[in-house]
C-alpha atoms as a PDB file:
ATOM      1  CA  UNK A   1      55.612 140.563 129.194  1.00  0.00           C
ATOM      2  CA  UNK A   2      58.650 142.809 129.247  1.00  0.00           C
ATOM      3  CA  UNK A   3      61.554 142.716 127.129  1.00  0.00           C
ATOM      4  CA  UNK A   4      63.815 140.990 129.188  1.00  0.00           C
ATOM      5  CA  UNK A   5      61.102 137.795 130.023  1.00  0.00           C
ATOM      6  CA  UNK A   6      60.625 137.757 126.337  1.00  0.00           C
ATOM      7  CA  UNK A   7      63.736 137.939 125.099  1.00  0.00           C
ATOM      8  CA  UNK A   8      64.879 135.210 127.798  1.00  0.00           C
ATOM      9  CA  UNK A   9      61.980 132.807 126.117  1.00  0.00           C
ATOM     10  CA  UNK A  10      62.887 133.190 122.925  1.00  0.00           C
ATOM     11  CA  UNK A  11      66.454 132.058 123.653  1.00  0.00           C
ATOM     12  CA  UNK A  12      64.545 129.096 125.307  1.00  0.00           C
ATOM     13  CA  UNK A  13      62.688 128.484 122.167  1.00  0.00           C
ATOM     14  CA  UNK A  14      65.324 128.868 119.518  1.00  0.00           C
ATOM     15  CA  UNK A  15      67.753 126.508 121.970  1.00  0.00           C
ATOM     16  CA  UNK A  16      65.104 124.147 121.888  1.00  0.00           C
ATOM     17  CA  UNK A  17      64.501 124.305 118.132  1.00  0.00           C
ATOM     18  CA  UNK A  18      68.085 123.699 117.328  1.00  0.00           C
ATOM     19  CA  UNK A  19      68.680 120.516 119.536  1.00  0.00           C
ATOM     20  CA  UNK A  20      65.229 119.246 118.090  1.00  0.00           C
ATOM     21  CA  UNK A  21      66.592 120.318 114.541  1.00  0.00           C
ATOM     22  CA  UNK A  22      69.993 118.055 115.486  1.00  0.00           C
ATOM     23  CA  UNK A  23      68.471 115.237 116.761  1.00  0.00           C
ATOM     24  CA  UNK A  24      65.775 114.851 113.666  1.00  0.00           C
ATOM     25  CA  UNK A  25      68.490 115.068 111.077  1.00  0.00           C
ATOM     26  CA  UNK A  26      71.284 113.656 112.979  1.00  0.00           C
ATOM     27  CA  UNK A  27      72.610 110.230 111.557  1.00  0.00           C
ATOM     28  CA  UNK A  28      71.749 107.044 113.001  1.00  0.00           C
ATOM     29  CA  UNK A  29      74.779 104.792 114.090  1.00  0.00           C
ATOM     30  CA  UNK A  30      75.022 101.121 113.927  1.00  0.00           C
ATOM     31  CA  UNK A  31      77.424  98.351 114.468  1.00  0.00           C
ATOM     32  CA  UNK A  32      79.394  96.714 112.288  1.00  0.00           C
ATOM     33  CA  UNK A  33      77.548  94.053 110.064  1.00  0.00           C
ATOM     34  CA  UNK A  34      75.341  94.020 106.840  1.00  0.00           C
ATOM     35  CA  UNK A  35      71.850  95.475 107.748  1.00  0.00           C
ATOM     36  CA  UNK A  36      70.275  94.571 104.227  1.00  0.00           C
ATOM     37  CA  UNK A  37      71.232  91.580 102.936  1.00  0.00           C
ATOM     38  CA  UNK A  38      69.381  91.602  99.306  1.00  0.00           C
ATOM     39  CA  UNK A  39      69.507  93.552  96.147  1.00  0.00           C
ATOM     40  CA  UNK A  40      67.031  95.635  95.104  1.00  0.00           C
ATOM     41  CA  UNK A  41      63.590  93.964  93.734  1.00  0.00           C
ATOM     42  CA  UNK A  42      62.116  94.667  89.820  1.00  0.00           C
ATOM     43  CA  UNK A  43      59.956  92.818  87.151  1.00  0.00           C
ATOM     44  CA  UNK A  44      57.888  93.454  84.626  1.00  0.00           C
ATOM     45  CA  UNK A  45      54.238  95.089  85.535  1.00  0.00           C
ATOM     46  CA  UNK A  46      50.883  92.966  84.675  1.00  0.00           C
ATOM     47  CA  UNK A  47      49.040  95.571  84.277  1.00  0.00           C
ATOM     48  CA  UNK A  48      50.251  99.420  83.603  1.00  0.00           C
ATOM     49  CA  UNK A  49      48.864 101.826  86.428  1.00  0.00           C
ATOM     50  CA  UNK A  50      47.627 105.962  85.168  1.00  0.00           C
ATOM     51  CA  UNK A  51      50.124 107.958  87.362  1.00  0.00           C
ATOM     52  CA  UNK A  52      50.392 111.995  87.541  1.00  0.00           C
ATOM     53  CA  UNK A  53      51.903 114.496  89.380  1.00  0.00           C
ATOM     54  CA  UNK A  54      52.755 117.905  88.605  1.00  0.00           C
ATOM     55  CA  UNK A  55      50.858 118.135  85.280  1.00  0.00           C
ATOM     56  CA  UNK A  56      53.706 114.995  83.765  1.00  0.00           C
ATOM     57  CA  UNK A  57      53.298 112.214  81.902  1.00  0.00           C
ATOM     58  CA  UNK A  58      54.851 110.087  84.112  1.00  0.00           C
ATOM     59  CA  UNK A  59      55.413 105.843  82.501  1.00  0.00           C
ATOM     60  CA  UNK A  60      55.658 103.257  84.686  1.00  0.00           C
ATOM     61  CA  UNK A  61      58.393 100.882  83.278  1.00  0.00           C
ATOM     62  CA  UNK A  62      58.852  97.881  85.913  1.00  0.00           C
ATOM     63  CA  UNK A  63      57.488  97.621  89.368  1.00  0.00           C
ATOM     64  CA  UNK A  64      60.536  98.339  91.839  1.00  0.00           C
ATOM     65  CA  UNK A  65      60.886  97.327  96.081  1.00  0.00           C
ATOM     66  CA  UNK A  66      64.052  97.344  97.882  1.00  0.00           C
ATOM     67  CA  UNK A  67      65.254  97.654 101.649  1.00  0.00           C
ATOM     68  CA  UNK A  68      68.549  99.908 102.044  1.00  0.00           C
ATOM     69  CA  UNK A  69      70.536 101.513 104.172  1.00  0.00           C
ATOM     70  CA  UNK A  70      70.558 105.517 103.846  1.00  0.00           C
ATOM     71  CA  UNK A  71      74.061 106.699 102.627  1.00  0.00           C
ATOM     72  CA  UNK A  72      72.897 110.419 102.053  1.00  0.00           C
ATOM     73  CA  UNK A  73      69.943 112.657 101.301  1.00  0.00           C
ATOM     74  CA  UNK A  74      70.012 115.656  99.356  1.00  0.00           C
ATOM     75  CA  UNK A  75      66.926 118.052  98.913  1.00  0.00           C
ATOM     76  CA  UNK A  76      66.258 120.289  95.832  1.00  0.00           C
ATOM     77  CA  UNK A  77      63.973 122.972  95.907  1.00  0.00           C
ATOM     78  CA  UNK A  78      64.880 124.911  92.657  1.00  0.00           C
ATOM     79  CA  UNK A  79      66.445 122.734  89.929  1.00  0.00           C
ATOM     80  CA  UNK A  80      64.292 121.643  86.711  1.00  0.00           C
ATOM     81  CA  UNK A  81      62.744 118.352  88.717  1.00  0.00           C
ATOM     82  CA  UNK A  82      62.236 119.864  91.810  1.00  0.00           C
ATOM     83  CA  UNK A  83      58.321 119.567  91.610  1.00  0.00           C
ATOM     84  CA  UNK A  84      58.320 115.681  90.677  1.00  0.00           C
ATOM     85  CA  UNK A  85      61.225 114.673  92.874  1.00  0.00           C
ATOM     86  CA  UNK A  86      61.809 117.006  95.656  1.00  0.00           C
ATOM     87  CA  UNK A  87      64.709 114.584  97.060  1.00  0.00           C
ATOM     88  CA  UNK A  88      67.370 112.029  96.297  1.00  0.00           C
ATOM     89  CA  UNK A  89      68.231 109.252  98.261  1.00  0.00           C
ATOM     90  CA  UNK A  90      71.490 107.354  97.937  1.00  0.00           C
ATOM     91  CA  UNK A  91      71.048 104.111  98.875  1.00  0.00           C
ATOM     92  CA  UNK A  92      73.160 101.338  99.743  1.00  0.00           C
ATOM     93  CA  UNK A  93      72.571  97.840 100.590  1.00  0.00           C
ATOM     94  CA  UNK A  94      74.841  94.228 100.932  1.00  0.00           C
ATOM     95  CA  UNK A  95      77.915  95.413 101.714  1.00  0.00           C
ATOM     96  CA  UNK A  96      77.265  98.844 101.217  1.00  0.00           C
ATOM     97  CA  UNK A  97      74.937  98.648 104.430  1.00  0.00           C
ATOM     98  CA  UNK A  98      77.765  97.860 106.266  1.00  0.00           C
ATOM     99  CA  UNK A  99      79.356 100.247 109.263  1.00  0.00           C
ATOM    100  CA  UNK A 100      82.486  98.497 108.484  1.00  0.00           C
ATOM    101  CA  UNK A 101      83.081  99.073 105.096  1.00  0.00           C
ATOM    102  CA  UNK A 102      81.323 102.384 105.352  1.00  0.00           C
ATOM    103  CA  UNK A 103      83.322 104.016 107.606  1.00  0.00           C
ATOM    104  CA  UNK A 104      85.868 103.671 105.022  1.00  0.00           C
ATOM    105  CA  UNK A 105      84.225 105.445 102.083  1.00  0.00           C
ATOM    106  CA  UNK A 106      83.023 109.425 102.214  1.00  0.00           C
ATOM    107  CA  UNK A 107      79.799 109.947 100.803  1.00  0.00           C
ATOM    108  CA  UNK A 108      78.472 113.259  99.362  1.00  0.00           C
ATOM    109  CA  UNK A 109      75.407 114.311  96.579  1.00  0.00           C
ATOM    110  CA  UNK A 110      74.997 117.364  94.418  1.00  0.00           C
ATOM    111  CA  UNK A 111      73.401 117.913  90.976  1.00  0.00           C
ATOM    112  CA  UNK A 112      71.089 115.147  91.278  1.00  0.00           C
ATOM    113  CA  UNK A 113      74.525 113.103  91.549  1.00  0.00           C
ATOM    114  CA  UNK A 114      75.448 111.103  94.428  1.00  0.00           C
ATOM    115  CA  UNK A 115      79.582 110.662  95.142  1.00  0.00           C
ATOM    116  CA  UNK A 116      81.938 108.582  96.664  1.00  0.00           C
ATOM    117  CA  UNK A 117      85.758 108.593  97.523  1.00  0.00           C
ATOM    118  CA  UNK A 118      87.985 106.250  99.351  1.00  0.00           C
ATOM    119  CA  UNK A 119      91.931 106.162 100.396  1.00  0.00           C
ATOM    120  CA  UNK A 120      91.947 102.863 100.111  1.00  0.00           C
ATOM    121  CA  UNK A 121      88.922 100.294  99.264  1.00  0.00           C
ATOM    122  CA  UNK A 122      87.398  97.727 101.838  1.00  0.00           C
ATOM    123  CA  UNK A 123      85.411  95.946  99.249  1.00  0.00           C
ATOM    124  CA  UNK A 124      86.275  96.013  95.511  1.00  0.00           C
ATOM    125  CA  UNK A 125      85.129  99.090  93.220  1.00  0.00           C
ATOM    126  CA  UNK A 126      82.647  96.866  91.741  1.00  0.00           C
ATOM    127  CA  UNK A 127      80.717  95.999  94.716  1.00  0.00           C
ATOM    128  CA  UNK A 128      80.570  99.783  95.804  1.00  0.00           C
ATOM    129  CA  UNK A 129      79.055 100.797  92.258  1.00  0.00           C
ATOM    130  CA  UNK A 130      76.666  97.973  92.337  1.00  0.00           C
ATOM    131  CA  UNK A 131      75.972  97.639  96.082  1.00  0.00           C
ATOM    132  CA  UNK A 132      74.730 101.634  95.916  1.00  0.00           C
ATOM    133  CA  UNK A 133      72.769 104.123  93.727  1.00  0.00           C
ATOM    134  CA  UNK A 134      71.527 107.740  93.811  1.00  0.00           C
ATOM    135  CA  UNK A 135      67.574 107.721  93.273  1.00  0.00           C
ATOM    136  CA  UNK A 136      65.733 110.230  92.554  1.00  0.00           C
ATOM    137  CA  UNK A 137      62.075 110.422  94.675  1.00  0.00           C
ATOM    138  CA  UNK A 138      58.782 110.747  93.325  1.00  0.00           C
ATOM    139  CA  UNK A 139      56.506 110.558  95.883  1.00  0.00           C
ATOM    140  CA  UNK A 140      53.128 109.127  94.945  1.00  0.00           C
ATOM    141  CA  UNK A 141      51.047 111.467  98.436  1.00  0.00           C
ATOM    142  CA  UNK A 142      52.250 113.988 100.607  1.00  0.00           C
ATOM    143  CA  UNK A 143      52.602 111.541 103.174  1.00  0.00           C
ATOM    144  CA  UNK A 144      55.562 109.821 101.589  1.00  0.00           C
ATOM    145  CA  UNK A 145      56.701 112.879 100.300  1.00  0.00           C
ATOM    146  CA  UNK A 146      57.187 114.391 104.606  1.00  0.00           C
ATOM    147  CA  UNK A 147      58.987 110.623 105.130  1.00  0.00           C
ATOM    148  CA  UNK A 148      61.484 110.916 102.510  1.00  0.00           C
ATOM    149  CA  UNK A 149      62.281 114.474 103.091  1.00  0.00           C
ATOM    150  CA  UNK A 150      62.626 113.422 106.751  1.00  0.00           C
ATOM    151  CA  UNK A 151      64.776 110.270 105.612  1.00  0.00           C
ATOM    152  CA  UNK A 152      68.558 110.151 107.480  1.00  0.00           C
ATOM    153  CA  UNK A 153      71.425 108.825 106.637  1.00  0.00           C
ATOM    154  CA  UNK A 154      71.865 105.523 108.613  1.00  0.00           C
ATOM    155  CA  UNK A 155      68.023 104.946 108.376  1.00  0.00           C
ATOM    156  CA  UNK A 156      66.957 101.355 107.138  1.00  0.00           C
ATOM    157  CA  UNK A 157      64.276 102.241 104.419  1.00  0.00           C
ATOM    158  CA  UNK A 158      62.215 100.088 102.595  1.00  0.00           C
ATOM    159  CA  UNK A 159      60.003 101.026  99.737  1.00  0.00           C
ATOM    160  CA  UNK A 160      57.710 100.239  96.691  1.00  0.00           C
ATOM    161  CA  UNK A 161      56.808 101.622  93.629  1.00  0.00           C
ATOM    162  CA  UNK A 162      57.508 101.686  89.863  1.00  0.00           C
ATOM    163  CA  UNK A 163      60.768 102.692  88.479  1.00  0.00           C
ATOM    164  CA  UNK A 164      59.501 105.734  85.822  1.00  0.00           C
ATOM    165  CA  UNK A 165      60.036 107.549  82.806  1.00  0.00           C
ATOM    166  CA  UNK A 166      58.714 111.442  82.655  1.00  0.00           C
ATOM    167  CA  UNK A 167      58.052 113.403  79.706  1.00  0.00           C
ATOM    168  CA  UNK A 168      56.857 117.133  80.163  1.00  0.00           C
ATOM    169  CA  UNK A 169      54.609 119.474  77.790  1.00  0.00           C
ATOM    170  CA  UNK A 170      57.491 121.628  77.418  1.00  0.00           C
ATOM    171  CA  UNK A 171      59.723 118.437  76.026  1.00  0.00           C
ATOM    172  CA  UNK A 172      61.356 118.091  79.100  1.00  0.00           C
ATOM    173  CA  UNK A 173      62.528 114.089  79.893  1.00  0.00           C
ATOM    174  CA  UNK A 174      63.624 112.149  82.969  1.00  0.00           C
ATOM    175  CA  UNK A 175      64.019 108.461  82.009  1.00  0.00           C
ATOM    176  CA  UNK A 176      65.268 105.773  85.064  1.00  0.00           C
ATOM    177  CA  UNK A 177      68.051 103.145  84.619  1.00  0.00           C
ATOM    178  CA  UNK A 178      66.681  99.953  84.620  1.00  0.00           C
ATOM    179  CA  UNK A 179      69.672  97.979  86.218  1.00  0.00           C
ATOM    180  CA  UNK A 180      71.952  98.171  88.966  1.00  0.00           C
ATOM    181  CA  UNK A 181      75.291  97.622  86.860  1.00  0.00           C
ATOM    182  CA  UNK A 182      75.601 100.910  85.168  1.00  0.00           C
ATOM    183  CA  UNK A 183      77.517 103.936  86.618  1.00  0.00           C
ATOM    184  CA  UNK A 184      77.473 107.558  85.695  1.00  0.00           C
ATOM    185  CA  UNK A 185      75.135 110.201  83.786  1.00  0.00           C
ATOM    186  CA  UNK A 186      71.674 108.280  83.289  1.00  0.00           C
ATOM    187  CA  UNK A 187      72.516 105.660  85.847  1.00  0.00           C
ATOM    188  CA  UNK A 188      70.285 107.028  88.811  1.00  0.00           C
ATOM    189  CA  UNK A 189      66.525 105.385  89.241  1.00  0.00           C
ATOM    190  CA  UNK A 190      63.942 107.277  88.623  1.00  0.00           C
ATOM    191  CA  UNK A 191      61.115 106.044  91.193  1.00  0.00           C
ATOM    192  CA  UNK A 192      57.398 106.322  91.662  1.00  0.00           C
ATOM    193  CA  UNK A 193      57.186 105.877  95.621  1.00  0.00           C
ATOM    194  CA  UNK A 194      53.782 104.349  96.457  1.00  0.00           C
ATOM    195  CA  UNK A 195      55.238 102.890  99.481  1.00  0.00           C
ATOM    196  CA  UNK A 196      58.046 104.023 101.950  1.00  0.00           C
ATOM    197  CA  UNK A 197      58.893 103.655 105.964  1.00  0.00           C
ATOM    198  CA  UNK A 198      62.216 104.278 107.602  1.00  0.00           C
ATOM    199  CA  UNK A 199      63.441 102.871 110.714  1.00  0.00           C
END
């Protein structure tokens, strides 16, 4: 093959590997309207499952489902909890699932935070901080762990697990909030995903 033939299918190739790139992490649109109704799902566990990953103590403190809509997803390949929870997921759901409210808010995540701003609010301040929540992603098999990395905003996820606390040999801690009222440092869930499928 000569330089020019190969050169020509490489164009072909990287072409093709961008608009396949686009469309995989593109967001998915929807009309206006609430797309999932209920709150997030927790209790108290009847029995306390032996969970691992990484070489961490990992707790389960309450068994944890929920459907949501995907606000944002931010990877992390290099910060302290990279190996337990290689992404976050900010999730919203009532009216936080909405296209209508959410085309009013701009969402963005960094430092294991997740962020919001508005001009003006469509739905009070309190339903946006407890309609939504950064989570951070432990993925119980590698399976789940190549769905939530491939997780887009605009996806309708649903998942189960156990909301955690981690404690490393070093010292290190991660501990989950247990509620969705709280807001700020410490107010992220901390989840065991045994479960997970986007749509």
């Amino acid at each position: 093959m000569n330089f020019t033939i190969r050169r020509h299918w490489l164009v072909v190739a990287a072409i093709g590997y961008g608009i396949w790139s686009f469309a995989s992490s593109r967001p998915v649109s929807h009309p206006p309207g609430v797309l999932a109704a209920d709150d997030p799902v927790q209790g108290p566990l009847s029995s306390v499952p032996s969970l691992s990953r990484a070489g961490y103590e990992i707790t389960p403190l309450q068994s944890f489902s929920l459907e949501a809509r995907v606000l944002g997803t931010e990877r992390y390949r290099f910060d302290r909890g990279a190996e337990l929870a290689p992404v976050d997921l900010a999730l919203g759901w009532g009216p936080m699932s909405d296209q209508s409210v959410l085309e009013h808010i701009e969402i963005s995540q960094g430092g294991r935070f997740y962020f919001w701003h508005v001009a003006r609010f469509p739905i009070p301040r309190r339903d946006i901080e407890t309609h939504s929540a950064n989570m951070h992603m432990i993925p119980a098999t590698r399976d789940i762990e190549r769905r939530l990395v491939a997780a887009r905003p605009g996806q309708i996820v649903t998942l189960r697990g156990y909301l955690v606390n981690v404690q490393g040999k070093d010292g290190f801690t991660w501990q989950s909030s247990l509620t969705r009222e709280d807001t700020g440092a410490g107010a992220c869930e901390l989840v065991w995903v045994e479960q997970f499928e986007a749509r």
